[in-house]
N, C-alpha and C. Protein backbone atom coordinates (compact mmCIF):
# COMPACT_ATOMS: atom_id res chain seq x y z
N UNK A 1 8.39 -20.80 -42.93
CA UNK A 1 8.81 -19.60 -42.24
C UNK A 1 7.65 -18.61 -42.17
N UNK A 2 6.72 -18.43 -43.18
CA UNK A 2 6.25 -17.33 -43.58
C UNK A 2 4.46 -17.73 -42.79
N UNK A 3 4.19 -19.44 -42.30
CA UNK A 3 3.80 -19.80 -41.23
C UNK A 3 3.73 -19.43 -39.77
N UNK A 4 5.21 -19.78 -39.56
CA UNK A 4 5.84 -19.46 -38.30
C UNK A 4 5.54 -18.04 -37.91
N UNK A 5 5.51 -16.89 -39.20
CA UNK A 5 5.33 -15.65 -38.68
C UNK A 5 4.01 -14.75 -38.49
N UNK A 6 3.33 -15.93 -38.58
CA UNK A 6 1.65 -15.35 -39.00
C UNK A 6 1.36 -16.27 -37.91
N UNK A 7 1.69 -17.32 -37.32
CA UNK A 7 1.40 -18.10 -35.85
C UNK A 7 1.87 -17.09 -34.82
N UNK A 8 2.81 -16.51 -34.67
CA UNK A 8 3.68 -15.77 -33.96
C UNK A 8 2.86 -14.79 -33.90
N UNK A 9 2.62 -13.58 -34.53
CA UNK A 9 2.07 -12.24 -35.01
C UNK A 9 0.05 -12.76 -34.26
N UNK A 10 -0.32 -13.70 -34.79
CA UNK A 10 -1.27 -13.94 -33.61
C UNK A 10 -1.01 -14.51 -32.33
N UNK A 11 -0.35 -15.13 -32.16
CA UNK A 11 -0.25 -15.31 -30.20
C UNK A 11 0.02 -13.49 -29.85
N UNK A 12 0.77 -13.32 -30.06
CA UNK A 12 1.28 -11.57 -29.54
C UNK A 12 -0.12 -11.21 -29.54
N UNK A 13 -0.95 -11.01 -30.78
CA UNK A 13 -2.19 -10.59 -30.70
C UNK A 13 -3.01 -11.10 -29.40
N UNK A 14 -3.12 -11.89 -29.71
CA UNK A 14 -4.01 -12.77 -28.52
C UNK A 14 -3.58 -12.05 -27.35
N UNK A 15 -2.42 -12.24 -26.89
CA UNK A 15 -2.13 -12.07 -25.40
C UNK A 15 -2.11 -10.32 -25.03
N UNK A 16 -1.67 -9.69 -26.56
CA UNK A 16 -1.86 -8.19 -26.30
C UNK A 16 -3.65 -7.85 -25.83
N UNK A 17 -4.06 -8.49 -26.24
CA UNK A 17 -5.78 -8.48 -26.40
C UNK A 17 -6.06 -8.99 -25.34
N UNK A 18 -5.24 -9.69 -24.55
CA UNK A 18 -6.01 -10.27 -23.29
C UNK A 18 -6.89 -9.67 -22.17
N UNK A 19 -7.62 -9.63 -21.46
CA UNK A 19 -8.21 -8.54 -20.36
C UNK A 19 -7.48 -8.86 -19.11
N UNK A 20 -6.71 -8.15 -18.44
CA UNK A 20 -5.62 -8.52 -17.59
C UNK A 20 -6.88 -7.64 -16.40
N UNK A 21 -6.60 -8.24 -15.23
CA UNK A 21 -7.74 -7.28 -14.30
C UNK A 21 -6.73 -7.18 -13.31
N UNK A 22 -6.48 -5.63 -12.36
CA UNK A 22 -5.68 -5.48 -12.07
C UNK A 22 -6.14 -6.20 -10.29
N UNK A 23 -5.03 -6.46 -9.73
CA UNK A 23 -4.92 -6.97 -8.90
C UNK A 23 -5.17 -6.21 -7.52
N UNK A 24 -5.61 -4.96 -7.19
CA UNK A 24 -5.73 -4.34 -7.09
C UNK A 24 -7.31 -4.15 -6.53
N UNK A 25 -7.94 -4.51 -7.84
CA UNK A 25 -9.23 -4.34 -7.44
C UNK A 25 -9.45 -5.64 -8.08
N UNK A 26 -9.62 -7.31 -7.33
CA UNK A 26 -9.81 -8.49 -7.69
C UNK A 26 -10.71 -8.29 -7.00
N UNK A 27 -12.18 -8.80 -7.71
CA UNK A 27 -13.66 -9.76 -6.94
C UNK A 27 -13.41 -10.42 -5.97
N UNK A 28 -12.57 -11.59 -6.18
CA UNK A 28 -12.12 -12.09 -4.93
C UNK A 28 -11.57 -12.02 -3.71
N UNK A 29 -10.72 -11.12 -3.53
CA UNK A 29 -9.98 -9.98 -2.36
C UNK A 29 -11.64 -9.41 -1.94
N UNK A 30 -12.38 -8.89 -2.99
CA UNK A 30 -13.54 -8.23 -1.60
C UNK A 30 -14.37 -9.36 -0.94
N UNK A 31 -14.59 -10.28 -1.08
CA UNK A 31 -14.77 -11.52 -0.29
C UNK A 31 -14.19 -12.15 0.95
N UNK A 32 -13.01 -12.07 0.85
CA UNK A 32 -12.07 -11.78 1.98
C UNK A 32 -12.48 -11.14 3.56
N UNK A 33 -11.89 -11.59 4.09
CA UNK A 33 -12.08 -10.71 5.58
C UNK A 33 -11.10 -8.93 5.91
N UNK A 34 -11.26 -7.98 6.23
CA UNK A 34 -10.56 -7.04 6.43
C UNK A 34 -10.16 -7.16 7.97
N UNK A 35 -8.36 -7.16 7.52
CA UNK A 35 -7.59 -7.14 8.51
C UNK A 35 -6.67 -5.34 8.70
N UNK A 36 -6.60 -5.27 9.87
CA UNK A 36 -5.77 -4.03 10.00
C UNK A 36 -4.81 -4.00 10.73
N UNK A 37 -3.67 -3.62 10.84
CA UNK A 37 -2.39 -3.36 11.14
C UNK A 37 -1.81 -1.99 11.50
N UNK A 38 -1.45 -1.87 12.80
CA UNK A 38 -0.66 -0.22 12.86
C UNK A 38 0.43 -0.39 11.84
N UNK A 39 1.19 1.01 11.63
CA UNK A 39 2.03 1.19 10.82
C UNK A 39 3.03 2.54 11.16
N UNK A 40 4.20 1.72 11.19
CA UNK A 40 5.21 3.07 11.84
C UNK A 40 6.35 3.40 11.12
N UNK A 41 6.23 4.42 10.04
CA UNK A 41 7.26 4.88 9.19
C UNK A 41 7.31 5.99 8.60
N UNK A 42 8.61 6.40 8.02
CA UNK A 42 8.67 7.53 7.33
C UNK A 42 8.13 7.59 5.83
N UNK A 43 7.78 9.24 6.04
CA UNK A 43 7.30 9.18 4.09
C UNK A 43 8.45 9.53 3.21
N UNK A 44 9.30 8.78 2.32
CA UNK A 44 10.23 8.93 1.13
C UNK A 44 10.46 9.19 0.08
N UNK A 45 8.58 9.06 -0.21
CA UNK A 45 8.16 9.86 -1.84
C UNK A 45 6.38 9.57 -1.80
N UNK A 46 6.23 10.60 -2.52
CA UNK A 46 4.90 11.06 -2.12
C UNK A 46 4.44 11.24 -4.45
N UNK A 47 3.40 10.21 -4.57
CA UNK A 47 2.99 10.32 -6.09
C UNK A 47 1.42 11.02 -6.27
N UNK A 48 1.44 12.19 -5.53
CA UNK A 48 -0.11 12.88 -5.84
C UNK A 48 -0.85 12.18 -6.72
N UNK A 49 -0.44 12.21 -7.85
CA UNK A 49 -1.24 11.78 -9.06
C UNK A 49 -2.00 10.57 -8.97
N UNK A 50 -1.17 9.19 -8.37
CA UNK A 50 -2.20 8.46 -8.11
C UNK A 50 -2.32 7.99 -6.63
N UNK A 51 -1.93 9.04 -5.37
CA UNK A 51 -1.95 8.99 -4.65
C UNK A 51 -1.41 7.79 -3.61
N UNK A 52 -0.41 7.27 -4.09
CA UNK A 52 0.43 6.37 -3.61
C UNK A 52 1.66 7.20 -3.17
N UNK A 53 1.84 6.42 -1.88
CA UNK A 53 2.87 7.16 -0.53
C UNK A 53 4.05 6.06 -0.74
N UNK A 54 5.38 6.13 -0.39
CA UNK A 54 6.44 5.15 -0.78
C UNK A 54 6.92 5.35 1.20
N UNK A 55 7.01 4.50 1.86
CA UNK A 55 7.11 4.26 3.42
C UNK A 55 8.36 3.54 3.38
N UNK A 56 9.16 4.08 4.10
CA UNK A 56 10.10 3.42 5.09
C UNK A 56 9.75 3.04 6.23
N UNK A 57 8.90 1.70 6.74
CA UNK A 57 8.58 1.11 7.73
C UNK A 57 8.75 0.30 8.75
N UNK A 58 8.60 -0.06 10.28
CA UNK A 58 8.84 -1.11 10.95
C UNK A 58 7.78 -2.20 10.33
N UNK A 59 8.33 -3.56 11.04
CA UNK A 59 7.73 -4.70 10.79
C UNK A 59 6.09 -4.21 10.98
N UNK A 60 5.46 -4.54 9.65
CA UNK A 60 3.67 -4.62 10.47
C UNK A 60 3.00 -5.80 10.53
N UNK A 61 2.98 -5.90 12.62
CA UNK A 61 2.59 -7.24 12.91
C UNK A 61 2.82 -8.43 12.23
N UNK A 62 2.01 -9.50 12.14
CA UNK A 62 2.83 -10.52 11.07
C UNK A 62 2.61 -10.76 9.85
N UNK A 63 2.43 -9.65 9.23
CA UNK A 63 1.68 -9.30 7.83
C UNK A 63 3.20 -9.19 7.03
N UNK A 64 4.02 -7.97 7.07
CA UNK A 64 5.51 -8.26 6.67
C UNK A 64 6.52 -7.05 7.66
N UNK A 65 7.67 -7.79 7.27
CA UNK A 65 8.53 -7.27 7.80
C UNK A 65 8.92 -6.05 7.30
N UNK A 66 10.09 -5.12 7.98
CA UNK A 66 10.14 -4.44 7.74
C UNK A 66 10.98 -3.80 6.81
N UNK A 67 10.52 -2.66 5.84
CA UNK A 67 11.30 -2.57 4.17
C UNK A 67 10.50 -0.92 4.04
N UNK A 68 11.31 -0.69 2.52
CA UNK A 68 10.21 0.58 2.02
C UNK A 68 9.26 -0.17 0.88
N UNK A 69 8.14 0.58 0.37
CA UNK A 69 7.53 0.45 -0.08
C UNK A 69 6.33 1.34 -0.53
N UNK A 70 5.58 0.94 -1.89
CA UNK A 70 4.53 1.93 -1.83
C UNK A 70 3.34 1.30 -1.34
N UNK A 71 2.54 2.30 -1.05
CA UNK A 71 0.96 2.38 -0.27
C UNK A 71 0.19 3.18 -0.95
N UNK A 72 -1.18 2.61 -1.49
CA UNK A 72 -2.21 3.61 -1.94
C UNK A 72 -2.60 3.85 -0.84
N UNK A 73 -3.28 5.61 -1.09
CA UNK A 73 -4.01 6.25 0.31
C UNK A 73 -4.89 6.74 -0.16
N UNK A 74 -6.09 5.99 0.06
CA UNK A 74 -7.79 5.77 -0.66
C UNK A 74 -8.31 7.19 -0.29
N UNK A 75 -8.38 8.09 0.72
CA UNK A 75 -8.98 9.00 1.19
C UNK A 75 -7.92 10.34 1.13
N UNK A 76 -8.66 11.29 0.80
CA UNK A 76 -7.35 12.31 0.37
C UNK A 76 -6.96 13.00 1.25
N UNK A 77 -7.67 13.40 2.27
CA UNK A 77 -7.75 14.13 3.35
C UNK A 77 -6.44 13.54 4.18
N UNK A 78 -6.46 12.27 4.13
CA UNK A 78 -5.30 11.35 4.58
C UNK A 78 -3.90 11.50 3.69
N UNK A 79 -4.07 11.34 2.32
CA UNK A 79 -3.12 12.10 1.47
C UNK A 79 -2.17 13.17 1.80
N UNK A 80 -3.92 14.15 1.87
CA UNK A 80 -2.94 15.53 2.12
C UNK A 80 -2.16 15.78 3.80
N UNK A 81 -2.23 14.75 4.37
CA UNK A 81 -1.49 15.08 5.58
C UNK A 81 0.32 14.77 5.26
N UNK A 82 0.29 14.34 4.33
CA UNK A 82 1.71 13.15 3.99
C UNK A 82 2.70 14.27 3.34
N UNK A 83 3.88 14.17 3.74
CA UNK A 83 5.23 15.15 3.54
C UNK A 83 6.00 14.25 3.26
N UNK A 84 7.09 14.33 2.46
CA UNK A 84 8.03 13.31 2.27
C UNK A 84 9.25 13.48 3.77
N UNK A 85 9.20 12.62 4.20
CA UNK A 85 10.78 12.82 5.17
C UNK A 85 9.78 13.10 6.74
N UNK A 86 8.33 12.93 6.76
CA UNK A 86 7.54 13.16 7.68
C UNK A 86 7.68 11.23 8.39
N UNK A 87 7.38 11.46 9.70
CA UNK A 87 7.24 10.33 10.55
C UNK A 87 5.62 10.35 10.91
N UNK A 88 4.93 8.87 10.42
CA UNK A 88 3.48 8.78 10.59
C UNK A 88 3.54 7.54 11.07
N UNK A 89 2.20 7.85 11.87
CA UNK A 89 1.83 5.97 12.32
C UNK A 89 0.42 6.41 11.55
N UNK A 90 -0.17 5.17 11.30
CA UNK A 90 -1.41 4.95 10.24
C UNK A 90 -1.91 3.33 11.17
N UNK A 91 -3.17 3.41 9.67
CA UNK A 91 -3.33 1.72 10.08
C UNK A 91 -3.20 1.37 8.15
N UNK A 92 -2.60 0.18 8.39
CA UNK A 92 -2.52 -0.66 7.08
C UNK A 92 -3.98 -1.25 6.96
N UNK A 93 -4.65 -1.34 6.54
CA UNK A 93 -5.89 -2.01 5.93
C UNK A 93 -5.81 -3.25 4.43
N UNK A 94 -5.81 -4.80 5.04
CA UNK A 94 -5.50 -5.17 4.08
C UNK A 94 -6.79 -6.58 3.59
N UNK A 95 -7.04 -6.97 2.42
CA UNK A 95 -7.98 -7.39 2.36
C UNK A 95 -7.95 -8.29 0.83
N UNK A 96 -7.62 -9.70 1.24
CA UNK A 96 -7.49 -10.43 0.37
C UNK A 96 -5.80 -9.88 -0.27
N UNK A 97 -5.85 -9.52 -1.57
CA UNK A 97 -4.43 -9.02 -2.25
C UNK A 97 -4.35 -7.40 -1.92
N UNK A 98 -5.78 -6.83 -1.63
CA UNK A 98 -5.41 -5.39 -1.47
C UNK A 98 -4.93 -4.57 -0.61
N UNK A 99 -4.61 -3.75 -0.46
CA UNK A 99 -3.97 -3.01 0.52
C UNK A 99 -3.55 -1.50 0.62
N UNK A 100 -4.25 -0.80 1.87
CA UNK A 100 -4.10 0.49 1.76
C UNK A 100 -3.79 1.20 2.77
N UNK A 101 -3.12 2.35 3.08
CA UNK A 101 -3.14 3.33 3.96
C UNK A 101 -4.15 4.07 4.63
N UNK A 102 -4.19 4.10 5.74
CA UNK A 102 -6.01 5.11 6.45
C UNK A 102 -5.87 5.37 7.78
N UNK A 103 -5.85 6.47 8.02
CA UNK A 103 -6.47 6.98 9.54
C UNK A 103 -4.79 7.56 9.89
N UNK A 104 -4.28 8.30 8.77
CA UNK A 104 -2.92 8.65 9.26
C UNK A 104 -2.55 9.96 10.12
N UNK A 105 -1.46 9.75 11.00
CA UNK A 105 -1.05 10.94 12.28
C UNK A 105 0.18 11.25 12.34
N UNK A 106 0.77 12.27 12.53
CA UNK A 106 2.24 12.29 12.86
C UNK A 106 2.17 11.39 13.69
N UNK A 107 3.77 10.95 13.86
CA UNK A 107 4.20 10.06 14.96
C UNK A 107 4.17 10.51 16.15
N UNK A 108 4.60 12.14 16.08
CA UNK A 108 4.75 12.78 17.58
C UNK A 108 2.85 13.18 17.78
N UNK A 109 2.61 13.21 17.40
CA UNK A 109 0.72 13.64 17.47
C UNK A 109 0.59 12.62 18.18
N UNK A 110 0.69 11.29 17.80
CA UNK A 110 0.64 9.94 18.61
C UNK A 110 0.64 9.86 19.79
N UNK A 111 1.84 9.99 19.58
CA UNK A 111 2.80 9.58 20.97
C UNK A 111 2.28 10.89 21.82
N UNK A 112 1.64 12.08 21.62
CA UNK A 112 0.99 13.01 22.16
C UNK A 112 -0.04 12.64 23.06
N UNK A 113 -0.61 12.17 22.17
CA UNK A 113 -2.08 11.56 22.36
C UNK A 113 -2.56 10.05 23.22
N UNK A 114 -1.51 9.50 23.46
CA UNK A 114 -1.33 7.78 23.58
C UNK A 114 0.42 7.83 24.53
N UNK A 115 0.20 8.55 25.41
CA UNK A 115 1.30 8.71 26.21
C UNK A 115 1.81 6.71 26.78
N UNK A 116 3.18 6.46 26.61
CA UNK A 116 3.68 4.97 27.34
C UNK A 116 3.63 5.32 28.86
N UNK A 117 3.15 4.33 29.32
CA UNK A 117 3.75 3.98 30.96
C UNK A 117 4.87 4.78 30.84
N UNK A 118 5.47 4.85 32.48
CA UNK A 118 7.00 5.70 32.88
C UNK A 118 7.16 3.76 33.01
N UNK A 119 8.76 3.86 32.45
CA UNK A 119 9.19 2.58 32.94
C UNK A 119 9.28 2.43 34.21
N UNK A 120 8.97 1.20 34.96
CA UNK A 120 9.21 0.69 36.48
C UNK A 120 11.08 0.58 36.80
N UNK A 121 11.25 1.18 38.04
CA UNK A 121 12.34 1.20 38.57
C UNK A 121 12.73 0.09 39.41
């Protein structure tokens, strides 16, 4: 028994001790190609601190469908545009496992700016 608990008491060790690297920032992801994606959703919660935005979004392109979720937003200036309950289009920037928010606008700024065709009659 008194085996068993000194085998035990080191695995925990071991694995507490392990160097876990966050996924986030993997070597391998910057190797990768950078892909980008528009992005059309509301903001639902807003975490200053580590600057992650929580989106209620449409499908982006065929990257994923559409859900809420959080988004880091690498640039602050981009940050500070973000309101909770605000409508933004952005571009998703994604690269290997990583993935971030950048180049964000109101929705109506957009649609300001980037007027649709009049539909054909």
């Amino acid at each position: 028994m008194r085996l068993f608990l000194v085998l035990l008491v080191s695995l925990l060790t071991m694995v507490g001790c392990a160097k876990n690297e966050p996924v986030a920032e993997t070597k391998k992801s910057a190797d990768e190609p950078l892909k980008q994606y528009s992005l059309k959703g509301e903001i639902t919660r807003l975490d200053a601190e580590n600057k992650i935005a929580t989106i209620k979004h449409e499908q982006i392109g065929d990257w994923m469908g559409a859900m809420t979720m959080e988004f880091p937003v690498k640039d602050a200036a981009d940050f500070a545009k973000l309101r909770e309950g605000k409508h933004i289009q952005a571009t998703v920037n994604v690269q290997g496992l990583n993935y971030w928010v950048a180049n964000v606008q109101d929705a109506v700024e957009h649609a300001a700016e980037h007027p649709s065709e009049p539909a054909k009659k």
